[in-house]
PDB file of N, CA and C in Angstrom:
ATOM      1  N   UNK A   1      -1.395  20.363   0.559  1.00  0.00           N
ATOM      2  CA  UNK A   1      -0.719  19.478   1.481  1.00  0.00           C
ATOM      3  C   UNK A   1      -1.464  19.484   2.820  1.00  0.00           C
ATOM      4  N   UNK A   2      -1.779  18.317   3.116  1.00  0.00           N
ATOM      5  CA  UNK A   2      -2.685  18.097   4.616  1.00  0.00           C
ATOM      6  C   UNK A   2      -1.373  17.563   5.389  1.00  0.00           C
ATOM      7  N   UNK A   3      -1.669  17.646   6.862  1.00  0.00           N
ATOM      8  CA  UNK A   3      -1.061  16.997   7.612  1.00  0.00           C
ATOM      9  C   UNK A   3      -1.322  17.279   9.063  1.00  0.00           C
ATOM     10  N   UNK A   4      -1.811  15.572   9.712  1.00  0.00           N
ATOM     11  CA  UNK A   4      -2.075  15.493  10.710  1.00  0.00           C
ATOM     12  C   UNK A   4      -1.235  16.148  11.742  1.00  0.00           C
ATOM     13  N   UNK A   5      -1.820  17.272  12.905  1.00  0.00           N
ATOM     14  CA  UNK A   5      -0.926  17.023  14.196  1.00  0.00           C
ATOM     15  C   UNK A   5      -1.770  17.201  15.333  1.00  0.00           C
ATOM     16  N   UNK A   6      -1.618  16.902  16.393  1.00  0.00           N
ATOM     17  CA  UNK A   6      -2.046  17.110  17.520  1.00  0.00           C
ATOM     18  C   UNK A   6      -1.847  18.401  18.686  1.00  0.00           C
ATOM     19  N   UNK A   7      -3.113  18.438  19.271  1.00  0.00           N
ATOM     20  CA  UNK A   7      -2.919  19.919  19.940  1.00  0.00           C
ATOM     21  C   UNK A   7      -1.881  20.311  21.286  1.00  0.00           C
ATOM     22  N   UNK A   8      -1.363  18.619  21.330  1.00  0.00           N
ATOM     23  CA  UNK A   8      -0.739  19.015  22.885  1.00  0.00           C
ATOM     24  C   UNK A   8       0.792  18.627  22.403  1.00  0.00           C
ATOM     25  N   UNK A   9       1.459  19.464  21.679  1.00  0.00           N
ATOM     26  CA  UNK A   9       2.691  19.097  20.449  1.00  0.00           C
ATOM     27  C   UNK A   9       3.858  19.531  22.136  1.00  0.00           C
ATOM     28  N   UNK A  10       4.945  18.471  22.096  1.00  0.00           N
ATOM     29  CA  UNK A  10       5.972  18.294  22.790  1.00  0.00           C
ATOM     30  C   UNK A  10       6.677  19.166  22.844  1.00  0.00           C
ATOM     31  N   UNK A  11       6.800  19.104  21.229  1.00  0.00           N
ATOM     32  CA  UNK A  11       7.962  19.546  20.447  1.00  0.00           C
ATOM     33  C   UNK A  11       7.973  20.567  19.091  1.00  0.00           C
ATOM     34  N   UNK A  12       8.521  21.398  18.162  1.00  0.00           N
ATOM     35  CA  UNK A  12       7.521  22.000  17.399  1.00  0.00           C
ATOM     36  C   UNK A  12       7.484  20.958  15.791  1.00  0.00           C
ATOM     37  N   UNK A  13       6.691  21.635  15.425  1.00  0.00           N
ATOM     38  CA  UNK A  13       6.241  20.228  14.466  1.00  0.00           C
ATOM     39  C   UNK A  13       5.960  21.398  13.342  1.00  0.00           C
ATOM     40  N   UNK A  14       6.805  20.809  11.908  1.00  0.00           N
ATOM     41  CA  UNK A  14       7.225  21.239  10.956  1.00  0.00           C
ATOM     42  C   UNK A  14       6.595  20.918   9.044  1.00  0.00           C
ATOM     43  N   UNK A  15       6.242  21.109   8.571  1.00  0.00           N
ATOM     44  CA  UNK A  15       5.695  21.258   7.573  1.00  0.00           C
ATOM     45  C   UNK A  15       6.615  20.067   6.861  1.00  0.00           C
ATOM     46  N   UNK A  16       6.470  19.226   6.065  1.00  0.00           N
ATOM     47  CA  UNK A  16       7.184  17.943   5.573  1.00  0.00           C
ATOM     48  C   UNK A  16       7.493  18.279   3.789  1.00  0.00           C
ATOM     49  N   UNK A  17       6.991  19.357   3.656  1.00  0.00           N
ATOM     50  CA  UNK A  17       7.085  19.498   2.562  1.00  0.00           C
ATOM     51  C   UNK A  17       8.093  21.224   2.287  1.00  0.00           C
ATOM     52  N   UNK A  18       7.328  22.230   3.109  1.00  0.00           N
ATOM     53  CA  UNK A  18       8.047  23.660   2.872  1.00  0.00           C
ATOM     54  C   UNK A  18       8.968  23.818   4.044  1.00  0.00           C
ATOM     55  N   UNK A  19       8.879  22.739   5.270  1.00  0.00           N
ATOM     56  CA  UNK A  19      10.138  23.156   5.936  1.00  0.00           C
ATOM     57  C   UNK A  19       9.230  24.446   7.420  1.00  0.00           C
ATOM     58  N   UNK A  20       7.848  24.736   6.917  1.00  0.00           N
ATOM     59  CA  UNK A  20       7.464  25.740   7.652  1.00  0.00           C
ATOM     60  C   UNK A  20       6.880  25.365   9.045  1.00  0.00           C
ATOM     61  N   UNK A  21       7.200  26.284  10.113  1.00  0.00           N
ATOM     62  CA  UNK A  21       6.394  25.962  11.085  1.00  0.00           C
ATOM     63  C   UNK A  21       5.210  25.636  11.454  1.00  0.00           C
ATOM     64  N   UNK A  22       4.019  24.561  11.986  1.00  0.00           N
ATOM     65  CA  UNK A  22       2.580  24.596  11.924  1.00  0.00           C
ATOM     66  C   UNK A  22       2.416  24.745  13.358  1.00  0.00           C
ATOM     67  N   UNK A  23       3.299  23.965  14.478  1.00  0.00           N
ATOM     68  CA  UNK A  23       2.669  24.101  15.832  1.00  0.00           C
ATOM     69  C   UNK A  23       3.759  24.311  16.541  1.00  0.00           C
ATOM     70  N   UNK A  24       4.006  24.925  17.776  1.00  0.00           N
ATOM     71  CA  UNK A  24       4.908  25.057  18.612  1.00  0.00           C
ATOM     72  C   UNK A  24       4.187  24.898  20.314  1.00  0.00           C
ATOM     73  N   UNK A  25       5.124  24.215  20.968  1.00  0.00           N
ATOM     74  CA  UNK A  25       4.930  23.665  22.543  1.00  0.00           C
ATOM     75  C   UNK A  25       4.648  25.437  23.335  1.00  0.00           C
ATOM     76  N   UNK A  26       3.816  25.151  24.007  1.00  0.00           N
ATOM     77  CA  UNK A  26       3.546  26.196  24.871  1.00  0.00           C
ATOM     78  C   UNK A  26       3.505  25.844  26.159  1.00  0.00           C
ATOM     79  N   UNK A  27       3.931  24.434  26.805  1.00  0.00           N
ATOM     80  CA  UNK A  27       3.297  24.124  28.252  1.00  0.00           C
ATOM     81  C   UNK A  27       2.378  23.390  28.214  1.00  0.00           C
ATOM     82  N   UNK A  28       1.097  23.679  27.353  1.00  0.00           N
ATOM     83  CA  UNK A  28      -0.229  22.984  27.880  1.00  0.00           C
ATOM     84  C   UNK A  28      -0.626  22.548  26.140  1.00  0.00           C
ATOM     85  N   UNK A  29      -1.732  23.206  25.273  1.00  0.00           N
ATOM     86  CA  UNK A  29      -1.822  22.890  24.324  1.00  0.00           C
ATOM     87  C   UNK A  29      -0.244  23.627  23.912  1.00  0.00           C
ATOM     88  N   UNK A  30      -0.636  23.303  22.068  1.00  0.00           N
ATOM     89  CA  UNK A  30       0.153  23.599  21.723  1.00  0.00           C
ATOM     90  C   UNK A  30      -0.533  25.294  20.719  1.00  0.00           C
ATOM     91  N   UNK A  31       0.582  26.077  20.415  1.00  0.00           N
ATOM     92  CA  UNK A  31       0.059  27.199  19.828  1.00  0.00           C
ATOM     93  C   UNK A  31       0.319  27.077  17.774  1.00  0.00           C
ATOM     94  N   UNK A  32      -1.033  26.608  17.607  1.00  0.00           N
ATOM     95  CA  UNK A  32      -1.151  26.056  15.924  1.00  0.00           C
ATOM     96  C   UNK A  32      -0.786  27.735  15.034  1.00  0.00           C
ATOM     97  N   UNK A  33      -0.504  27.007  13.986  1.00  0.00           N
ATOM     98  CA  UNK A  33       0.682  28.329  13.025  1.00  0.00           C
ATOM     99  C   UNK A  33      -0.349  28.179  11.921  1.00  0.00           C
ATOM    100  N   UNK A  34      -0.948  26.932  11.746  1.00  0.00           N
ATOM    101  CA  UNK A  34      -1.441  26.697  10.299  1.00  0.00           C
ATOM    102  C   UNK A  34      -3.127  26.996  10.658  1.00  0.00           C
ATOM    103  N   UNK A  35      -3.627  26.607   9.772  1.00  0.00           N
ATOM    104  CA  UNK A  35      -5.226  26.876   8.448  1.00  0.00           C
ATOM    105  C   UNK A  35      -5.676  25.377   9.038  1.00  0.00           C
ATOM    106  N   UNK A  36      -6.627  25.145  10.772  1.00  0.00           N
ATOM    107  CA  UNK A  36      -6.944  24.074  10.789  1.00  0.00           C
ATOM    108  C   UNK A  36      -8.413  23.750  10.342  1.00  0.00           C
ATOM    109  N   UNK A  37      -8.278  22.772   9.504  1.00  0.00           N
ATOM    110  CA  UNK A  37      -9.066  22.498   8.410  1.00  0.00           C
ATOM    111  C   UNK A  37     -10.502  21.236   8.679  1.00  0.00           C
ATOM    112  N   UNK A  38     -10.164  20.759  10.273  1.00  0.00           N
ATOM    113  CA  UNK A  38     -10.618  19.277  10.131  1.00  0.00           C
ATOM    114  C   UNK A  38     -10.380  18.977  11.835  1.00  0.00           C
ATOM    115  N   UNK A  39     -11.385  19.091  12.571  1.00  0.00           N
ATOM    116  CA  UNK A  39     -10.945  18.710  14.289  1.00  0.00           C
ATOM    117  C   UNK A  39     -11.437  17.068  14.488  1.00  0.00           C
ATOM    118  N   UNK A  40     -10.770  16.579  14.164  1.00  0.00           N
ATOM    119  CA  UNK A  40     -11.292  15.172  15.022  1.00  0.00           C
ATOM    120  C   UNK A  40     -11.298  14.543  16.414  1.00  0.00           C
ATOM    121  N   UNK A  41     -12.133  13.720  16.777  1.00  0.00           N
ATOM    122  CA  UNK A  41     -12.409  13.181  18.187  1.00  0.00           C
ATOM    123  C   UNK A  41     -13.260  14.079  18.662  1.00  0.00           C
TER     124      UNK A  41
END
């Protein structure tokens, strides 16, 4: 399961399939949970 998110996350942003955490808001970036696989831009 892939899934796009971005590093400056609002809000925390959740796995669409297991329900699991991948990123959570820290202020500035965000602090990634998951296996990033692919940096674009």
């Amino acid at each position: 399961n892939e899934q796009i998110i971005f590093d400056r996350a609002a809000m925390v942003v959740k796995c669409r399939i297991c329900d699991s955490i991948l990123a959570e808001p820290q202020g500035g970036k965000a602090d990634i949970k998951a296996e990033i696989l692919e940096v674009l831009g």
